[in-house]
PDB file of N, CA and C in Angstrom:
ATOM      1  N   UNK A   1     242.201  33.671  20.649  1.00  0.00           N
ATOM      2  CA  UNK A   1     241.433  34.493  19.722  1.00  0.00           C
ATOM      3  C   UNK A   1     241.219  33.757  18.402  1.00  0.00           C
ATOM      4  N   UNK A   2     242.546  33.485  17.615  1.00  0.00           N
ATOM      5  CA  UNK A   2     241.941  32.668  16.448  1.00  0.00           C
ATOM      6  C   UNK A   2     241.508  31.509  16.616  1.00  0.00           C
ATOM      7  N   UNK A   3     241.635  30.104  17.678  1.00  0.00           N
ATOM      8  CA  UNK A   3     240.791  29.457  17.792  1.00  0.00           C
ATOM      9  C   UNK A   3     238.721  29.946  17.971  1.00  0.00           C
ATOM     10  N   UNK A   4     238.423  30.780  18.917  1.00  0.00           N
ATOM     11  CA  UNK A   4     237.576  31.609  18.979  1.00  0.00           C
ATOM     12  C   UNK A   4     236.881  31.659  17.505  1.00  0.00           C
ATOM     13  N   UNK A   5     237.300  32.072  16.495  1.00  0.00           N
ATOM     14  CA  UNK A   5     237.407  32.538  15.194  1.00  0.00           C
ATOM     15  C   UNK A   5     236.894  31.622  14.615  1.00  0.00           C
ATOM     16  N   UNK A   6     237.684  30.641  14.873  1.00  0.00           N
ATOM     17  CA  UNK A   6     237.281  28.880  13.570  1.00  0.00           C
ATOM     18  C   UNK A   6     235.847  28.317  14.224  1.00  0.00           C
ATOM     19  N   UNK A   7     235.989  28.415  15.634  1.00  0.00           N
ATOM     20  CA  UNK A   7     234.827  27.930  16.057  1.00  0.00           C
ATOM     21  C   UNK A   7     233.165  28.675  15.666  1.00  0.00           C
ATOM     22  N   UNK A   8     233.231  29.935  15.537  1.00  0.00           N
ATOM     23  CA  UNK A   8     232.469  30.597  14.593  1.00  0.00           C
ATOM     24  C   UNK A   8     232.018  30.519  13.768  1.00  0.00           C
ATOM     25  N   UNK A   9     233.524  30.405  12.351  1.00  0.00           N
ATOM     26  CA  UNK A   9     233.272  30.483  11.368  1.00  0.00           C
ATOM     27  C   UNK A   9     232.733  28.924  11.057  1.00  0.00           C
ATOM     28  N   UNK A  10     233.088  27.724  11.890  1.00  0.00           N
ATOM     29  CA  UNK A  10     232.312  25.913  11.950  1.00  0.00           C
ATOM     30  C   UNK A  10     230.776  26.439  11.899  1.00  0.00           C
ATOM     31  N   UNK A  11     230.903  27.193  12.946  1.00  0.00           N
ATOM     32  CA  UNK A  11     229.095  27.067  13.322  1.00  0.00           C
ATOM     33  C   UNK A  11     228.749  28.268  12.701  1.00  0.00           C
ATOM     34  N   UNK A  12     229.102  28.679  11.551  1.00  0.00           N
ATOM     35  CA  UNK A  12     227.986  29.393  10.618  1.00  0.00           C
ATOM     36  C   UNK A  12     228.004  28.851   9.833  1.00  0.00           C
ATOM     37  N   UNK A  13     229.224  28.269   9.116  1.00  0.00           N
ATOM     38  CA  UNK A  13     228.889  27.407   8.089  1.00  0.00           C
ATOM     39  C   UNK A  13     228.298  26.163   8.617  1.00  0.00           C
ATOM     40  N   UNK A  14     228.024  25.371   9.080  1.00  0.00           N
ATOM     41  CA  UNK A  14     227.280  23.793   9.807  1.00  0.00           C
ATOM     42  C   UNK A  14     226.094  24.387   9.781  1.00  0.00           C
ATOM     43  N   UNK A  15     225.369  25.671  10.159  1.00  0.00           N
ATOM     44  CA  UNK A  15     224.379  25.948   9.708  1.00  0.00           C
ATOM     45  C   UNK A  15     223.696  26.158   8.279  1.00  0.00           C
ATOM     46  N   UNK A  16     224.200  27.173   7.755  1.00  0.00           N
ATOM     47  CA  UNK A  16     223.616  27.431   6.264  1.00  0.00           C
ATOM     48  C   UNK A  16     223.944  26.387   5.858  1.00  0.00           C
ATOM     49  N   UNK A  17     225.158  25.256   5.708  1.00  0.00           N
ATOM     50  CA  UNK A  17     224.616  24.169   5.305  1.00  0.00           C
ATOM     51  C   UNK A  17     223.781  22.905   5.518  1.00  0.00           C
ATOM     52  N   UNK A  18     223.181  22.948   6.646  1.00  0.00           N
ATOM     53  CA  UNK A  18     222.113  22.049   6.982  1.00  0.00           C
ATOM     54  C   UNK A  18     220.837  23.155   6.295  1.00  0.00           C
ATOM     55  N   UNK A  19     220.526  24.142   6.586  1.00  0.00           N
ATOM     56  CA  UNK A  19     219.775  24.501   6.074  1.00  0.00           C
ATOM     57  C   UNK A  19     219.298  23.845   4.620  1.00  0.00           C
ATOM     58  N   UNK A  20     220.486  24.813   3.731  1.00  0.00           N
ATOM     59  CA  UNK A  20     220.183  24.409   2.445  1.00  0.00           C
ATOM     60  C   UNK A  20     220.247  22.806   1.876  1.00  0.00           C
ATOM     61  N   UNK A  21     221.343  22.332   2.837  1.00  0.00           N
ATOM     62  CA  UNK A  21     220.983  20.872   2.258  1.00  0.00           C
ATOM     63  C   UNK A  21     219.482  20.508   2.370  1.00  0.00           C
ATOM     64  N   UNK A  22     218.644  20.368   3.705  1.00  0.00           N
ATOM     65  CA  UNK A  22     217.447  19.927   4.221  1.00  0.00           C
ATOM     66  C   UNK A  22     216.576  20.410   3.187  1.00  0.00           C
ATOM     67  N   UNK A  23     216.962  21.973   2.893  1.00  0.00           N
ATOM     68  CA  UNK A  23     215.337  22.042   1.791  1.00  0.00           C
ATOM     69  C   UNK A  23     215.902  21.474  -0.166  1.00  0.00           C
ATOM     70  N   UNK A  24     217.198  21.374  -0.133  1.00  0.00           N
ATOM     71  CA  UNK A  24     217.581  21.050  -1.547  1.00  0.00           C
ATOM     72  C   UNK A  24     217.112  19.326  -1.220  1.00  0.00           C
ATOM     73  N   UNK A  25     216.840  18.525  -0.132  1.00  0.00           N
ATOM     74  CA  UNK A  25     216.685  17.455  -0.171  1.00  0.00           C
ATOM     75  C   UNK A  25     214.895  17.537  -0.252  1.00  0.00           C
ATOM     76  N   UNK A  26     214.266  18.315   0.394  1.00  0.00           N
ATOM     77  CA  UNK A  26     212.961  18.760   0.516  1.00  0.00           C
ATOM     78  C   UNK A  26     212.247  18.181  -1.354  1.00  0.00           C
ATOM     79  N   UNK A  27     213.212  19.518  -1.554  1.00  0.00           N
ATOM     80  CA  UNK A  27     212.658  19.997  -2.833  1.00  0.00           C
ATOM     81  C   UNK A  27     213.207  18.789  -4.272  1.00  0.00           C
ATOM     82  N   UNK A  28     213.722  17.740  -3.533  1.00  0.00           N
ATOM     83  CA  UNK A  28     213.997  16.828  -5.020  1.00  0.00           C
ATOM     84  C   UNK A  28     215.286  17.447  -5.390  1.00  0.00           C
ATOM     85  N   UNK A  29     216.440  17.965  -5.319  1.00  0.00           N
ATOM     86  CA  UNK A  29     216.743  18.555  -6.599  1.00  0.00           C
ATOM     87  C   UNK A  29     218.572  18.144  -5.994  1.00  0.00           C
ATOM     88  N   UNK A  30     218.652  16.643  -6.350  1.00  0.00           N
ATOM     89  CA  UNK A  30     219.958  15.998  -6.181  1.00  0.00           C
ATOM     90  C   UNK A  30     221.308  16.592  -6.545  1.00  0.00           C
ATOM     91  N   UNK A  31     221.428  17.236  -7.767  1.00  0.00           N
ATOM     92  CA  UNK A  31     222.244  18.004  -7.972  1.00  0.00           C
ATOM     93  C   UNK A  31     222.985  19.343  -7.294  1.00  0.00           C
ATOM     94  N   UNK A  32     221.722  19.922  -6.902  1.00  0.00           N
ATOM     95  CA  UNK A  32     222.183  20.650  -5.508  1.00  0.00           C
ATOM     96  C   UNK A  32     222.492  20.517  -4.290  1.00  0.00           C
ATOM     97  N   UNK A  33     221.570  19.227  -4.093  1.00  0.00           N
ATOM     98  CA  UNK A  33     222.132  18.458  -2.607  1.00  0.00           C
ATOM     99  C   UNK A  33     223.668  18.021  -2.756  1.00  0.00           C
ATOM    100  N   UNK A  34     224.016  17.369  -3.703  1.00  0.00           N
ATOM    101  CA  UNK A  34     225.723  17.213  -3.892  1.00  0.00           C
ATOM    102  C   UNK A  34     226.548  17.851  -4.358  1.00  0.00           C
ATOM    103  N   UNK A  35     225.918  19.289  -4.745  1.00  0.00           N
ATOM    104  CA  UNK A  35     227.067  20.132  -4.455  1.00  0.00           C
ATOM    105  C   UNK A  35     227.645  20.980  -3.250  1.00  0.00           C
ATOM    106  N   UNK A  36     225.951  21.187  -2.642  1.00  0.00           N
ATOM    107  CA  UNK A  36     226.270  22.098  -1.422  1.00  0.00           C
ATOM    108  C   UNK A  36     226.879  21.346  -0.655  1.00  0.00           C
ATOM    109  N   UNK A  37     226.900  19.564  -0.572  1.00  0.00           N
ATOM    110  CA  UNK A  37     227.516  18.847   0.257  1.00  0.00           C
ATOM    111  C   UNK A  37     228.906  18.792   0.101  1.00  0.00           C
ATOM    112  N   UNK A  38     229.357  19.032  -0.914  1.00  0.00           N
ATOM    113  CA  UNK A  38     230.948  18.346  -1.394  1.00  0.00           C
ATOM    114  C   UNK A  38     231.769  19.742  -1.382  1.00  0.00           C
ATOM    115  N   UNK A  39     230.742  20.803  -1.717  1.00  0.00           N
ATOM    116  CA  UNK A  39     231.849  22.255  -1.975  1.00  0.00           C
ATOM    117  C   UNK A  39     231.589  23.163  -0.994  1.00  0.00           C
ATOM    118  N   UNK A  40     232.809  23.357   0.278  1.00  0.00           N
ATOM    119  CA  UNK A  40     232.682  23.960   0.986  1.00  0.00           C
ATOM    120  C   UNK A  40     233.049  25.696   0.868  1.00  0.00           C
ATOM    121  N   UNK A  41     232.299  26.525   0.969  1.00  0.00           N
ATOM    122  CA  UNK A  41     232.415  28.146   0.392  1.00  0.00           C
ATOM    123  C   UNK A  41     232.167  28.689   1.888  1.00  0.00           C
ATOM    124  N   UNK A  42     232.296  27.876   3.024  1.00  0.00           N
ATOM    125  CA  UNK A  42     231.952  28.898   4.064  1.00  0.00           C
ATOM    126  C   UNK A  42     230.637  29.716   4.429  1.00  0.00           C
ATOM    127  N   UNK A  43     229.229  28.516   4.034  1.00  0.00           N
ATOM    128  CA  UNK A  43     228.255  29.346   4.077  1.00  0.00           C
ATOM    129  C   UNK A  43     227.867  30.026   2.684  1.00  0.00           C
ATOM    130  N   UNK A  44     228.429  30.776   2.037  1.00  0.00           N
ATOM    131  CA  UNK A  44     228.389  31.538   0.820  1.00  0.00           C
ATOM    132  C   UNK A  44     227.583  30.618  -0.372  1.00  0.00           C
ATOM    133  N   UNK A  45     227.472  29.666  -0.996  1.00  0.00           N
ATOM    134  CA  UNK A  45     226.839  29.190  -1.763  1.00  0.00           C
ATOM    135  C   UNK A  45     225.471  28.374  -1.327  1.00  0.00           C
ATOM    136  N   UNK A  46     225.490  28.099  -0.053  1.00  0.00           N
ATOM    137  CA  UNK A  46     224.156  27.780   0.549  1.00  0.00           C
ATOM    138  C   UNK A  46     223.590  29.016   1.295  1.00  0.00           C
ATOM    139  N   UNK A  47     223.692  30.088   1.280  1.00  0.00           N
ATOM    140  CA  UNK A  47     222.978  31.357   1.135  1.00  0.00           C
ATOM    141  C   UNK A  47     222.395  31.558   0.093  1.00  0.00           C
ATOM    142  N   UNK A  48     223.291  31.806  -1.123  1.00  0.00           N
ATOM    143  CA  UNK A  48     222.752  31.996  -2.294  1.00  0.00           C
ATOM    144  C   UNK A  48     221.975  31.122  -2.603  1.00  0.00           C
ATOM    145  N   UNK A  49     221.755  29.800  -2.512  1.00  0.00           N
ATOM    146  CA  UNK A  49     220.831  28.728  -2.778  1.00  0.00           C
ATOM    147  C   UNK A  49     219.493  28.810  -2.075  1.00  0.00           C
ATOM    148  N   UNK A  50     219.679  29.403  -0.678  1.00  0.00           N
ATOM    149  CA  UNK A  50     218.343  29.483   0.171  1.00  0.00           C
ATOM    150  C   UNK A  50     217.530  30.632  -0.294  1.00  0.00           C
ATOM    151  N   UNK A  51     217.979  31.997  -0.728  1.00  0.00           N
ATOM    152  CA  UNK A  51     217.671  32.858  -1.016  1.00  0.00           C
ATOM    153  C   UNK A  51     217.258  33.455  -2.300  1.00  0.00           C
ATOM    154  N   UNK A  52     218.207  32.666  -3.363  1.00  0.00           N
ATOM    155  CA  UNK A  52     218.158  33.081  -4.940  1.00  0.00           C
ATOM    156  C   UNK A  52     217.271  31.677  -5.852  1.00  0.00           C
ATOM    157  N   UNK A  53     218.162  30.523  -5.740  1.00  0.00           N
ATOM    158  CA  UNK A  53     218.334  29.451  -6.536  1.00  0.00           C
ATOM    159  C   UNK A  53     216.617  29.220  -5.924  1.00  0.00           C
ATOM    160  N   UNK A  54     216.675  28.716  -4.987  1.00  0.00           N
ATOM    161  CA  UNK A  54     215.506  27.543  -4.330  1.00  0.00           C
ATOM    162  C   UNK A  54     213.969  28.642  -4.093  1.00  0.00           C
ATOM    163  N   UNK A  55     214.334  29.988  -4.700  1.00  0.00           N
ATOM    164  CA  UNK A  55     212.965  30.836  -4.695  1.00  0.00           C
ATOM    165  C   UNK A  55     212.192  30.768  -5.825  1.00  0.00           C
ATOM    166  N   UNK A  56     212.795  29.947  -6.775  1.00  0.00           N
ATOM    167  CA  UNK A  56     212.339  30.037  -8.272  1.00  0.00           C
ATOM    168  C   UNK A  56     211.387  29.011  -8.751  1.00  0.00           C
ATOM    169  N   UNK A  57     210.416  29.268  -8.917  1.00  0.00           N
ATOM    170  CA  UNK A  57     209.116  28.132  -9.003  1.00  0.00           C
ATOM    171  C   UNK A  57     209.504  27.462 -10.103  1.00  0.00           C
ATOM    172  N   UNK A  58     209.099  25.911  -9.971  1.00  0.00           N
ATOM    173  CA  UNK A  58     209.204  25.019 -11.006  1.00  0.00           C
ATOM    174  C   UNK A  58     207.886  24.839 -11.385  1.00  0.00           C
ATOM    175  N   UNK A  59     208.136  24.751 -13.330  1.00  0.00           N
ATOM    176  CA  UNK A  59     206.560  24.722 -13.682  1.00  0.00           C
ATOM    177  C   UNK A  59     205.846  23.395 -13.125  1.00  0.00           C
ATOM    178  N   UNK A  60     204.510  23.429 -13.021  1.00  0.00           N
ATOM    179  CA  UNK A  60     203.625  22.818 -13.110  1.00  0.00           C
ATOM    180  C   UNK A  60     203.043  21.865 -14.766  1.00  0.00           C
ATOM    181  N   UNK A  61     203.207  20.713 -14.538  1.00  0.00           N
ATOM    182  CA  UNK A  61     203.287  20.025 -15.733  1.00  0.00           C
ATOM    183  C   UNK A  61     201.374  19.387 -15.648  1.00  0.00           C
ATOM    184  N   UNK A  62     200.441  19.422 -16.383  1.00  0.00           N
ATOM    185  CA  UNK A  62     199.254  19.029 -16.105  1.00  0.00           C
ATOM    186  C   UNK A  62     199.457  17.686 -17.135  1.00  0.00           C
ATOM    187  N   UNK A  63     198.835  16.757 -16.150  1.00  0.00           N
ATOM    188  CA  UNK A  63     198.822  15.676 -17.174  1.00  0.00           C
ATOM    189  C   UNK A  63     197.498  14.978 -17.774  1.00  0.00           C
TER     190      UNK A  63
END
């Protein structure tokens, strides 16, 4: 059963973090790529990144 458990909780987190890494690498924005990489929260901070952080438009600079 608790093996069962870890194997789960691997493959939800290995997901949301490929996710959010792939579009924090998408989107330029290095600082987030090395954090979601280095700080593991179990999923939890690359949620919030896919959903909150990475919805927020960056201005448009005209040159």
């Amino acid at each position: 059963m608790g093996g069962t458990f870890f194997l789960v909780l691997i493959a939800w987190s290995l997901y949301w973090k490929g996710m959010a890494l792939w579009h924090a690498a998408r989107r330029g924005e290095t600082v987030w790529f090395v954090a979601l990489l280095v700080i593991n929260t179990v999923g939890i901070l690359e949620i919030l990144y896919l959903y909150v952080f990475s919805q927020k438009q960056h201005p448009v600079h005209d040159k």
